[in-house]
PDB file of N, CA and C in Angstrom:
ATOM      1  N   UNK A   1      -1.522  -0.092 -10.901  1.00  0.00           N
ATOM      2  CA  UNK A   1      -0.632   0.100  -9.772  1.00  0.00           C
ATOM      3  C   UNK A   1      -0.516   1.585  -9.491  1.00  0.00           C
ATOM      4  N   UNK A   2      -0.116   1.785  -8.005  1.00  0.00           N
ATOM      5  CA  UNK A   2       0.275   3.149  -7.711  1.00  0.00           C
ATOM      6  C   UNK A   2       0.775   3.311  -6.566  1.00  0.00           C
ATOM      7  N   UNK A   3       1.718   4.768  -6.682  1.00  0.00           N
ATOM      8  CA  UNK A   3       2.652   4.844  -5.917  1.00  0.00           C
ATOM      9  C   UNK A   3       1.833   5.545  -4.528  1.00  0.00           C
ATOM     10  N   UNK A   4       2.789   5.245  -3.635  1.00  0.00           N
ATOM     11  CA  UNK A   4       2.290   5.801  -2.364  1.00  0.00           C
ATOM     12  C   UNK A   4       3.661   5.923  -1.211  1.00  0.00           C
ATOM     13  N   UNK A   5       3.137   6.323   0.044  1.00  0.00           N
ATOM     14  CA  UNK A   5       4.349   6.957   0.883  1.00  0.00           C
ATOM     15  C   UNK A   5       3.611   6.101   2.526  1.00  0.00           C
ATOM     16  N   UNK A   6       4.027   5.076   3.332  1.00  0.00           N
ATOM     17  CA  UNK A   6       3.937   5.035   3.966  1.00  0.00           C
ATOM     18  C   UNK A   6       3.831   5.804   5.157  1.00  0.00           C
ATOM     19  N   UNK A   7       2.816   5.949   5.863  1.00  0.00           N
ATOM     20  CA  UNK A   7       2.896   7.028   6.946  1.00  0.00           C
ATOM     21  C   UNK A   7       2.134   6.904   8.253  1.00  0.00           C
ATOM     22  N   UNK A   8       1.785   5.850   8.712  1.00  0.00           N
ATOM     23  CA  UNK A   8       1.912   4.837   9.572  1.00  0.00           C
ATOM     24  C   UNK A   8       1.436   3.594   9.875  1.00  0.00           C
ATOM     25  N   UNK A   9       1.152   3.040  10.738  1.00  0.00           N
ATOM     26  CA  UNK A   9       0.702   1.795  10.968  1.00  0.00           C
ATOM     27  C   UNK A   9      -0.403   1.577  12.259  1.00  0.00           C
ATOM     28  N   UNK A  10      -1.668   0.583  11.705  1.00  0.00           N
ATOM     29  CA  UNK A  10      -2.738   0.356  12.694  1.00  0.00           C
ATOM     30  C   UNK A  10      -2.395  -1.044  13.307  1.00  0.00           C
ATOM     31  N   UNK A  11      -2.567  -0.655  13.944  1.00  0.00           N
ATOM     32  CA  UNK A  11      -3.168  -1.791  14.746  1.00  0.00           C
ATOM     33  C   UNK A  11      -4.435  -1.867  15.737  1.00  0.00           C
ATOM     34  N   UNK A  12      -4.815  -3.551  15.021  1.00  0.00           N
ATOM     35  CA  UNK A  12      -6.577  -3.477  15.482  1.00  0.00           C
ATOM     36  C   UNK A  12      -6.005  -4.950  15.720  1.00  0.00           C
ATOM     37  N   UNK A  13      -6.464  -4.928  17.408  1.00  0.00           N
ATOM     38  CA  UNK A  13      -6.495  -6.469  18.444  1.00  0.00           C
ATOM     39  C   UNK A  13      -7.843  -6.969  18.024  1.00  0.00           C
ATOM     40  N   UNK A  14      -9.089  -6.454  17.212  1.00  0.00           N
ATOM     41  CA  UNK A  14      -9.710  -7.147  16.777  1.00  0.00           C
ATOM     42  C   UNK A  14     -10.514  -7.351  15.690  1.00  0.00           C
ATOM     43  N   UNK A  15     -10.261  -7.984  14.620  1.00  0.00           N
ATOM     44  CA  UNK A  15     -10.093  -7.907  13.088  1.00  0.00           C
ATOM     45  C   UNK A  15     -10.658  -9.099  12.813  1.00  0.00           C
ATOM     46  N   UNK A  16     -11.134  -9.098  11.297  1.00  0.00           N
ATOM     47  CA  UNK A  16     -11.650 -10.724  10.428  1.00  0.00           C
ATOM     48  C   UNK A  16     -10.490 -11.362  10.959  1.00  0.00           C
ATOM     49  N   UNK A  17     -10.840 -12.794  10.693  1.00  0.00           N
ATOM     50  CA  UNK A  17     -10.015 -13.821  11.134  1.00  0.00           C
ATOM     51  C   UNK A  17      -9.261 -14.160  10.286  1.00  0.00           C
ATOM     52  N   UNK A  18      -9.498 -13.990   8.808  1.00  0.00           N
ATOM     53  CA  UNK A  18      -8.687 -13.921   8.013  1.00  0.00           C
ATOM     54  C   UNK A  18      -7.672 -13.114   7.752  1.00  0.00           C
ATOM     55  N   UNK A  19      -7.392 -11.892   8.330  1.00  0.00           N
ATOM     56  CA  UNK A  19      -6.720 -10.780   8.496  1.00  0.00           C
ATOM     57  C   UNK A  19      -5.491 -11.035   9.311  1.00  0.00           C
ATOM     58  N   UNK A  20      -6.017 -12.111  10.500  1.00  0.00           N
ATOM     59  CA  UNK A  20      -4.907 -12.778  11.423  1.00  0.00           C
ATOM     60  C   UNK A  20      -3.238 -12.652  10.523  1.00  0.00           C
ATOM     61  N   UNK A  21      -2.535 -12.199  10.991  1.00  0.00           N
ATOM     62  CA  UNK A  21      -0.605 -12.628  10.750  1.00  0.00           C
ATOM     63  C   UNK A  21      -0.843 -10.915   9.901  1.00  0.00           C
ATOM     64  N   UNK A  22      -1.489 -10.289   9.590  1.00  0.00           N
ATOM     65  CA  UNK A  22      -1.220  -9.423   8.299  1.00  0.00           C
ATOM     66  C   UNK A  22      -0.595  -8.198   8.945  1.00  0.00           C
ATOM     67  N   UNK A  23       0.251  -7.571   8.156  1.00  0.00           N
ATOM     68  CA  UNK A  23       0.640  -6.054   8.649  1.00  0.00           C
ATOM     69  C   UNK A  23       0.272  -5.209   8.124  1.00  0.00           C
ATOM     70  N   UNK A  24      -0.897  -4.313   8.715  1.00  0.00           N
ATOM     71  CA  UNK A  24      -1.637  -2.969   7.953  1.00  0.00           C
ATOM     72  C   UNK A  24      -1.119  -1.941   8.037  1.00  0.00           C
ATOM     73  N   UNK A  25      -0.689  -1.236   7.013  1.00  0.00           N
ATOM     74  CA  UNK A  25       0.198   0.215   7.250  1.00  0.00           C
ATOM     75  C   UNK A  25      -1.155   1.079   6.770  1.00  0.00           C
ATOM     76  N   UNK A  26      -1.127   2.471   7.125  1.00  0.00           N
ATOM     77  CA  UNK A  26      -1.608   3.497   6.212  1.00  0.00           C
ATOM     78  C   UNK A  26      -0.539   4.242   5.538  1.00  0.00           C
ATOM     79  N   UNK A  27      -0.990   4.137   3.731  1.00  0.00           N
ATOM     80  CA  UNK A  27      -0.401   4.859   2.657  1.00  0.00           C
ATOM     81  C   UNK A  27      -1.157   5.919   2.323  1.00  0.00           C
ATOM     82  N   UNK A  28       0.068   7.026   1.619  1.00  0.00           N
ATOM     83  CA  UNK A  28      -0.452   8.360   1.376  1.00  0.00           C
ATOM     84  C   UNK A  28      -0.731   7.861  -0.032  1.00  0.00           C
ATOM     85  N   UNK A  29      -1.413   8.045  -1.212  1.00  0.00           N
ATOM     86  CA  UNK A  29      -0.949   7.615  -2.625  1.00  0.00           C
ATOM     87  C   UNK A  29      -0.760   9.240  -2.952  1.00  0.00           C
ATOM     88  N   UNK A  30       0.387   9.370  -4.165  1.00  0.00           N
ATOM     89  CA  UNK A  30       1.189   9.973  -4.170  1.00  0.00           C
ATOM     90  C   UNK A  30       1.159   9.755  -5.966  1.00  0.00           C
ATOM     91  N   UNK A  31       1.671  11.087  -6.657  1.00  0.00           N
ATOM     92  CA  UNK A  31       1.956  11.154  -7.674  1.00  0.00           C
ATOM     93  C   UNK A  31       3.298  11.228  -8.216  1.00  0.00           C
ATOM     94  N   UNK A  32       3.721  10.775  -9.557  1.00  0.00           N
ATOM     95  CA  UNK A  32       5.317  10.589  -9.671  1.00  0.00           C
ATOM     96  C   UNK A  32       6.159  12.252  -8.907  1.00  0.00           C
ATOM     97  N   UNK A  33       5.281  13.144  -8.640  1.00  0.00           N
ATOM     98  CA  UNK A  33       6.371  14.349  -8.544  1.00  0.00           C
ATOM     99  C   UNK A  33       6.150  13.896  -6.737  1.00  0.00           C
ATOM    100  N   UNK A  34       6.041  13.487  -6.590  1.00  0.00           N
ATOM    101  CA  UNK A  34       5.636  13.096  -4.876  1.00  0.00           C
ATOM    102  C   UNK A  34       4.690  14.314  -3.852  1.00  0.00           C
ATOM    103  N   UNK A  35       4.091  14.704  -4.971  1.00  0.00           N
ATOM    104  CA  UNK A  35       2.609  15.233  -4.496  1.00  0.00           C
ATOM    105  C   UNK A  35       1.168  14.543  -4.323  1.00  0.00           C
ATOM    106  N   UNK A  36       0.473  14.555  -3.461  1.00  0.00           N
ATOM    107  CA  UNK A  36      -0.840  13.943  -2.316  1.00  0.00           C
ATOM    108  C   UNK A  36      -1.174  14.191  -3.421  1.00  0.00           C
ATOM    109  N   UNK A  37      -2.281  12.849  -3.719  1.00  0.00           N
ATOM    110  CA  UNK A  37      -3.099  12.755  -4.796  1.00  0.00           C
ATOM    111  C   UNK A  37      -4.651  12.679  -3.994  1.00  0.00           C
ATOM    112  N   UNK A  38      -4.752  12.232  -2.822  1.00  0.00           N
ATOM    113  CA  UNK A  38      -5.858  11.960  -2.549  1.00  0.00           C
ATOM    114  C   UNK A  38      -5.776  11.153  -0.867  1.00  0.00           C
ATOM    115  N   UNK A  39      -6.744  10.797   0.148  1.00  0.00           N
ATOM    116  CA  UNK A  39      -6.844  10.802   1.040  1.00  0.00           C
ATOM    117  C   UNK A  39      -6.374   8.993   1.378  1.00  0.00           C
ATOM    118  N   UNK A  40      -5.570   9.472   2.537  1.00  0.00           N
ATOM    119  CA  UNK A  40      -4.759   8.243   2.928  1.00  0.00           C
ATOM    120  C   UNK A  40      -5.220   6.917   3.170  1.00  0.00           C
ATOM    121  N   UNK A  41      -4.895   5.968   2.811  1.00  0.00           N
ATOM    122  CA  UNK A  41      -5.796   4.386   2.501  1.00  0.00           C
ATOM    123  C   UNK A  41      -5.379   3.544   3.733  1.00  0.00           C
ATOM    124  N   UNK A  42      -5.492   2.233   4.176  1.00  0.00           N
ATOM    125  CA  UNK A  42      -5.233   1.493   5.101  1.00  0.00           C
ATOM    126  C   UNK A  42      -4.719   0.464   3.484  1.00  0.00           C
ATOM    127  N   UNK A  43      -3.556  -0.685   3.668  1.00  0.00           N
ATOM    128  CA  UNK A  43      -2.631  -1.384   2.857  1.00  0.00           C
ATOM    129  C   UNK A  43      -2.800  -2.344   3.891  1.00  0.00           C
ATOM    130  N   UNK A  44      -2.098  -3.806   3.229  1.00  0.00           N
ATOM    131  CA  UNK A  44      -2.164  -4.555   3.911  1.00  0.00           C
ATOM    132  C   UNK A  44      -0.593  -4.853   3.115  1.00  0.00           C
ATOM    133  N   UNK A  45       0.241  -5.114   3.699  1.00  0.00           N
ATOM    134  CA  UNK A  45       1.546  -4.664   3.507  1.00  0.00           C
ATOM    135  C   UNK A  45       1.977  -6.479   3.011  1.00  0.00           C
ATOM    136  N   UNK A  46       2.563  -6.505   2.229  1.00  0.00           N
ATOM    137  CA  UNK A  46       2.732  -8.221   1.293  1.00  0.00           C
ATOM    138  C   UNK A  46       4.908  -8.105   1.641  1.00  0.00           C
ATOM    139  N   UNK A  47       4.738  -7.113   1.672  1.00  0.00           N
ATOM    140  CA  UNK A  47       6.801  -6.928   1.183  1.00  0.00           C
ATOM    141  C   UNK A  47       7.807  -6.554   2.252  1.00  0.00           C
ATOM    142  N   UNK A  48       6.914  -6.400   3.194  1.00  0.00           N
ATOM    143  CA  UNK A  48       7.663  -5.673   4.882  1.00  0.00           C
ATOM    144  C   UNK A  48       8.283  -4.123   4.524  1.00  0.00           C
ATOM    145  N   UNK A  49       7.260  -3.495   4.352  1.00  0.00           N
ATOM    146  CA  UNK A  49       7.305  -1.930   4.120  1.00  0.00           C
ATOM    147  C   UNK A  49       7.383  -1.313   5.516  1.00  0.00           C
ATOM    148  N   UNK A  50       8.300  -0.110   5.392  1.00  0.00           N
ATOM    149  CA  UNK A  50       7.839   0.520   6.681  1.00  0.00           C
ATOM    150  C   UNK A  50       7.785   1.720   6.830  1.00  0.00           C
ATOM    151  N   UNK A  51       7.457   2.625   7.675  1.00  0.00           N
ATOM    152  CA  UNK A  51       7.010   3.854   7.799  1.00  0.00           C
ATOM    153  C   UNK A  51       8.067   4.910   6.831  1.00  0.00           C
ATOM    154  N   UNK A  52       7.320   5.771   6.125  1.00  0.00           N
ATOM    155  CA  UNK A  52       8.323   6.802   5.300  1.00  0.00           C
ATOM    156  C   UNK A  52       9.062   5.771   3.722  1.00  0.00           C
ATOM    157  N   UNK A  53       8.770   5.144   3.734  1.00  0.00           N
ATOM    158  CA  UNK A  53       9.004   4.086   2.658  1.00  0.00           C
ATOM    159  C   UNK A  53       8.017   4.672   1.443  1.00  0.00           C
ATOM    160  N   UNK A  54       8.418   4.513   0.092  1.00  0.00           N
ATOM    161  CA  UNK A  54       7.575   5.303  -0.693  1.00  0.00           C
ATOM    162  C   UNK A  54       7.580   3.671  -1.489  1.00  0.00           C
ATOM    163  N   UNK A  55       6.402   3.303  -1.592  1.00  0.00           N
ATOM    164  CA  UNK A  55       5.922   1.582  -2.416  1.00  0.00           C
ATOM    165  C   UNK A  55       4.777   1.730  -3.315  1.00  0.00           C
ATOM    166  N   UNK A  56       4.679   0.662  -3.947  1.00  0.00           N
ATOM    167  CA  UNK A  56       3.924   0.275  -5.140  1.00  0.00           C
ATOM    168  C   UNK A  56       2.565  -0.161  -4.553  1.00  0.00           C
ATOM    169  N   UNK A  57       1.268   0.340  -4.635  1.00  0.00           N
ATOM    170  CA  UNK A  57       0.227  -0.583  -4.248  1.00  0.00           C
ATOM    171  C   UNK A  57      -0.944  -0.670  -5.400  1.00  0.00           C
ATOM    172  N   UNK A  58      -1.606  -2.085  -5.061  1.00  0.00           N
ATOM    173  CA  UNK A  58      -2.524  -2.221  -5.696  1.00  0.00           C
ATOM    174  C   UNK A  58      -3.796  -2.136  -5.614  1.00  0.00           C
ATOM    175  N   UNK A  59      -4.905  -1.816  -5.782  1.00  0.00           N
ATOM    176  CA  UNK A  59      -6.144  -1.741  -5.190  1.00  0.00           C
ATOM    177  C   UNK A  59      -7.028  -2.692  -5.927  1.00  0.00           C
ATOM    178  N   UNK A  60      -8.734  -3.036  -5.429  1.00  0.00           N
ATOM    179  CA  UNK A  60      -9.815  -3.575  -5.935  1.00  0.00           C
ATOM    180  C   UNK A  60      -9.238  -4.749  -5.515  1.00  0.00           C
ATOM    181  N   UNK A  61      -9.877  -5.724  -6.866  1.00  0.00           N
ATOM    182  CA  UNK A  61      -9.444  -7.062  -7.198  1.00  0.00           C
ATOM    183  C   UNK A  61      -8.273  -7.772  -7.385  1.00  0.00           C
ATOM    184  N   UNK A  62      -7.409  -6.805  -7.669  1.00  0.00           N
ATOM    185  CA  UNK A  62      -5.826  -6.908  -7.982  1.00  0.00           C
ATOM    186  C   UNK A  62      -5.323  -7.232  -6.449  1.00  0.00           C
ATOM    187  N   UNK A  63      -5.637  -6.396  -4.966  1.00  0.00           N
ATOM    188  CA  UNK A  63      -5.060  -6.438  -3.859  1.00  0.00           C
ATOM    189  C   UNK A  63      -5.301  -8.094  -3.507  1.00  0.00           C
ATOM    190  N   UNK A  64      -6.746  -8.694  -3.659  1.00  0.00           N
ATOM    191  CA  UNK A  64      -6.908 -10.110  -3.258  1.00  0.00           C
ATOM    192  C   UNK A  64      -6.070 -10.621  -3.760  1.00  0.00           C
ATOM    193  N   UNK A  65      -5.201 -10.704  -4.807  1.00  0.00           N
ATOM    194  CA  UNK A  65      -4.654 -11.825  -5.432  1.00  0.00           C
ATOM    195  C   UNK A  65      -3.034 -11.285  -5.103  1.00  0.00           C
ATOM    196  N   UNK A  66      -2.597 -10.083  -4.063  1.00  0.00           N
ATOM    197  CA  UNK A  66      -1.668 -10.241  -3.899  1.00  0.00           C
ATOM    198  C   UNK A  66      -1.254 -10.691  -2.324  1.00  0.00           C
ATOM    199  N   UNK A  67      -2.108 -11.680  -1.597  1.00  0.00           N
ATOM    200  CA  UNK A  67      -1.853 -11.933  -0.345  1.00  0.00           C
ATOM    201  C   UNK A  67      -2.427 -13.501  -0.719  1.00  0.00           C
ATOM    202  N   UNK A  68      -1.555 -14.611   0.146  1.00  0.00           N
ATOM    203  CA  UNK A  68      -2.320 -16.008   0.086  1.00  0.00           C
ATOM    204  C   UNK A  68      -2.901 -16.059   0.711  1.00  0.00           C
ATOM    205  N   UNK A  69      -3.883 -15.884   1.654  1.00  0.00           N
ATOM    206  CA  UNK A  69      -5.383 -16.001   1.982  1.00  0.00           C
ATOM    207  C   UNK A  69      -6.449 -15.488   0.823  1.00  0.00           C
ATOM    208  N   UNK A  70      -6.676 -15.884   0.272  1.00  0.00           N
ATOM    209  CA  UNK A  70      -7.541 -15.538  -0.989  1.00  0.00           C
ATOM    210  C   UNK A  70      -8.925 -14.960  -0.359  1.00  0.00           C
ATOM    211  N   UNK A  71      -9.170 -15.329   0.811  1.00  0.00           N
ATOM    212  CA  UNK A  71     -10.491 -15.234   1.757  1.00  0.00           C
ATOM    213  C   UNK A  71     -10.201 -14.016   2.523  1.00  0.00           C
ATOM    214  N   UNK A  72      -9.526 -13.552   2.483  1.00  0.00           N
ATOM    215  CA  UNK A  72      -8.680 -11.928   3.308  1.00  0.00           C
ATOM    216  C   UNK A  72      -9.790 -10.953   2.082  1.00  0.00           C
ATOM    217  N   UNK A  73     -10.734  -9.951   3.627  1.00  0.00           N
ATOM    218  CA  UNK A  73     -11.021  -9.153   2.758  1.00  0.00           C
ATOM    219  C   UNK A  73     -10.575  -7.873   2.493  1.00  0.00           C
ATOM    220  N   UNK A  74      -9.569  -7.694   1.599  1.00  0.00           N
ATOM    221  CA  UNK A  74      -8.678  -6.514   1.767  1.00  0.00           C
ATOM    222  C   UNK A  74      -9.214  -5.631   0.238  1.00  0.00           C
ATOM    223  N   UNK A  75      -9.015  -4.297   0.398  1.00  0.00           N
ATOM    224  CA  UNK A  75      -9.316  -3.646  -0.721  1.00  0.00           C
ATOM    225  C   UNK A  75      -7.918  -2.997  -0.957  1.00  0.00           C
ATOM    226  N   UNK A  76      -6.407  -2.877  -0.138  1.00  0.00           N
ATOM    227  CA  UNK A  76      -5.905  -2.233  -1.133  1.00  0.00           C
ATOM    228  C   UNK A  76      -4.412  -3.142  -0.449  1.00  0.00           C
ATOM    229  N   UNK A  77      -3.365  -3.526  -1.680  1.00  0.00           N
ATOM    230  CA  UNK A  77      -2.282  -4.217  -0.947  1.00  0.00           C
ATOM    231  C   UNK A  77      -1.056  -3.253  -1.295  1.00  0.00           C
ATOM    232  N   UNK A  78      -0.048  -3.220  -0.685  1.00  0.00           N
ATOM    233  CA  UNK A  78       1.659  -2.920  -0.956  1.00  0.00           C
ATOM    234  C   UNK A  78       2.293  -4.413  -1.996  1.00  0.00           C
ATOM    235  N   UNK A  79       2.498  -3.881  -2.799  1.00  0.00           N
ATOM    236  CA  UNK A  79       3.118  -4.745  -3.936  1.00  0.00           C
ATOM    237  C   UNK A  79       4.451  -4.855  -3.707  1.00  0.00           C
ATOM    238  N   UNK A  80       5.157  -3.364  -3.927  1.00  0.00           N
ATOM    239  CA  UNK A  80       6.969  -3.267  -3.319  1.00  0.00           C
ATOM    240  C   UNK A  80       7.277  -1.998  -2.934  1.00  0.00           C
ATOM    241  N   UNK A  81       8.681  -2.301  -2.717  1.00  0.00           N
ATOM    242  CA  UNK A  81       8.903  -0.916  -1.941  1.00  0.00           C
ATOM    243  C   UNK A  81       9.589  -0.346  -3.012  1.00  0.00           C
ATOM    244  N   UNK A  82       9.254   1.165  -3.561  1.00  0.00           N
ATOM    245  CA  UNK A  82      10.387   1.651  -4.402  1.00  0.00           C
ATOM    246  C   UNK A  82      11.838   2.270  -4.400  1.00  0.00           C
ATOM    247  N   UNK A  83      12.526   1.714  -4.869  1.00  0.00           N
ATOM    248  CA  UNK A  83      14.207   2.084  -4.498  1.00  0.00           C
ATOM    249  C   UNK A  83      14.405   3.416  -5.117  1.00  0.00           C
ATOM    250  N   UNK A  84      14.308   3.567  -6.173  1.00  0.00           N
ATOM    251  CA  UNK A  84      14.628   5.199  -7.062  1.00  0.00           C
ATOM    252  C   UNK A  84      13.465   5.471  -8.501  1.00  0.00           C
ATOM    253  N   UNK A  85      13.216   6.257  -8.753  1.00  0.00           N
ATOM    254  CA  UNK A  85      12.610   6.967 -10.062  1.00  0.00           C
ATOM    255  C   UNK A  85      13.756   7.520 -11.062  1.00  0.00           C
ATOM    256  N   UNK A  86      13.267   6.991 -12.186  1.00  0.00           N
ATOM    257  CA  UNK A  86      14.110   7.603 -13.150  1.00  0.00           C
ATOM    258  C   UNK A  86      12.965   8.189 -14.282  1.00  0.00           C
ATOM    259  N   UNK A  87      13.743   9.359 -14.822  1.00  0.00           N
ATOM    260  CA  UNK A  87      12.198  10.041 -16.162  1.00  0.00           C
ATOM    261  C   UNK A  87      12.178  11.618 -15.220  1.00  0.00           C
ATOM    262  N   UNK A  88      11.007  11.988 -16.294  1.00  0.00           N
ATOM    263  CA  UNK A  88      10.886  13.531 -16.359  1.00  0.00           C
ATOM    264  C   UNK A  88       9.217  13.297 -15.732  1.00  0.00           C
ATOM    265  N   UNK A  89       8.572  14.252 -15.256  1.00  0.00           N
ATOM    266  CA  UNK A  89       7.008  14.395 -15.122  1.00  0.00           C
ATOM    267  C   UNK A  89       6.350  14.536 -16.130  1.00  0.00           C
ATOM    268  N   UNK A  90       5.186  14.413 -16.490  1.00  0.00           N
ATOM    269  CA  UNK A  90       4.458  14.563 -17.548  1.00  0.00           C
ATOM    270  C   UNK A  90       4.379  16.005 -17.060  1.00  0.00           C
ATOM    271  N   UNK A  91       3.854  16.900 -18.297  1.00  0.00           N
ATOM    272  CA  UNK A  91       3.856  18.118 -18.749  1.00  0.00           C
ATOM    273  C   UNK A  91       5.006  18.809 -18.745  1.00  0.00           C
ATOM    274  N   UNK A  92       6.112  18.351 -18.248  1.00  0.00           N
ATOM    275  CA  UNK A  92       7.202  19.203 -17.797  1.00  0.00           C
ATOM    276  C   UNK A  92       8.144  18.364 -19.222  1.00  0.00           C
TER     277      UNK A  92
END
């Protein structure tokens, strides 16, 4: 799993058919100090996330099994939305 920062949303009028009903956000993924780890992904949103929302996502094989269309070809999903962090950073 990993954290990320919602930061907006696509929309495509024409997509797999399996994709039909889904809500695609783009996530920043993000490290616990809430610094850019790397270049922003397209999500297929499972929890009703929304823009500026900082959530849990999953990628690979893990994302298929978090949407019921099992036939959805998605590579990365929103698991949840995160409410607060508690803990110190590593090295610090």
């Amino acid at each position: 799993m990993q954290m990320g920062v919602v930061v907006g949303r696509v929309t495509a009028t024409k997509k797999d058919e399996n994709l039909v009903g889904t809500k695609l956000l783009i996530t920043q993924p993000i490290g616990i100090d809430g610094n850019v780890l790397s270049n922003p992904i397209i999500t297929v949103d499972t929890v009703g996330a929304g823009i500026g929302e900082r959530v849990i996502f999953v990628s690979g094989s893990m994302a298929g099994r978090a949407i019921k269309n099992k036939e959805a070809p998605i590579d990365a999903a929103i698991i949840g939305i995160i409410d607060s962090l508690e803990g110190t950073t590593l090295g610090g």
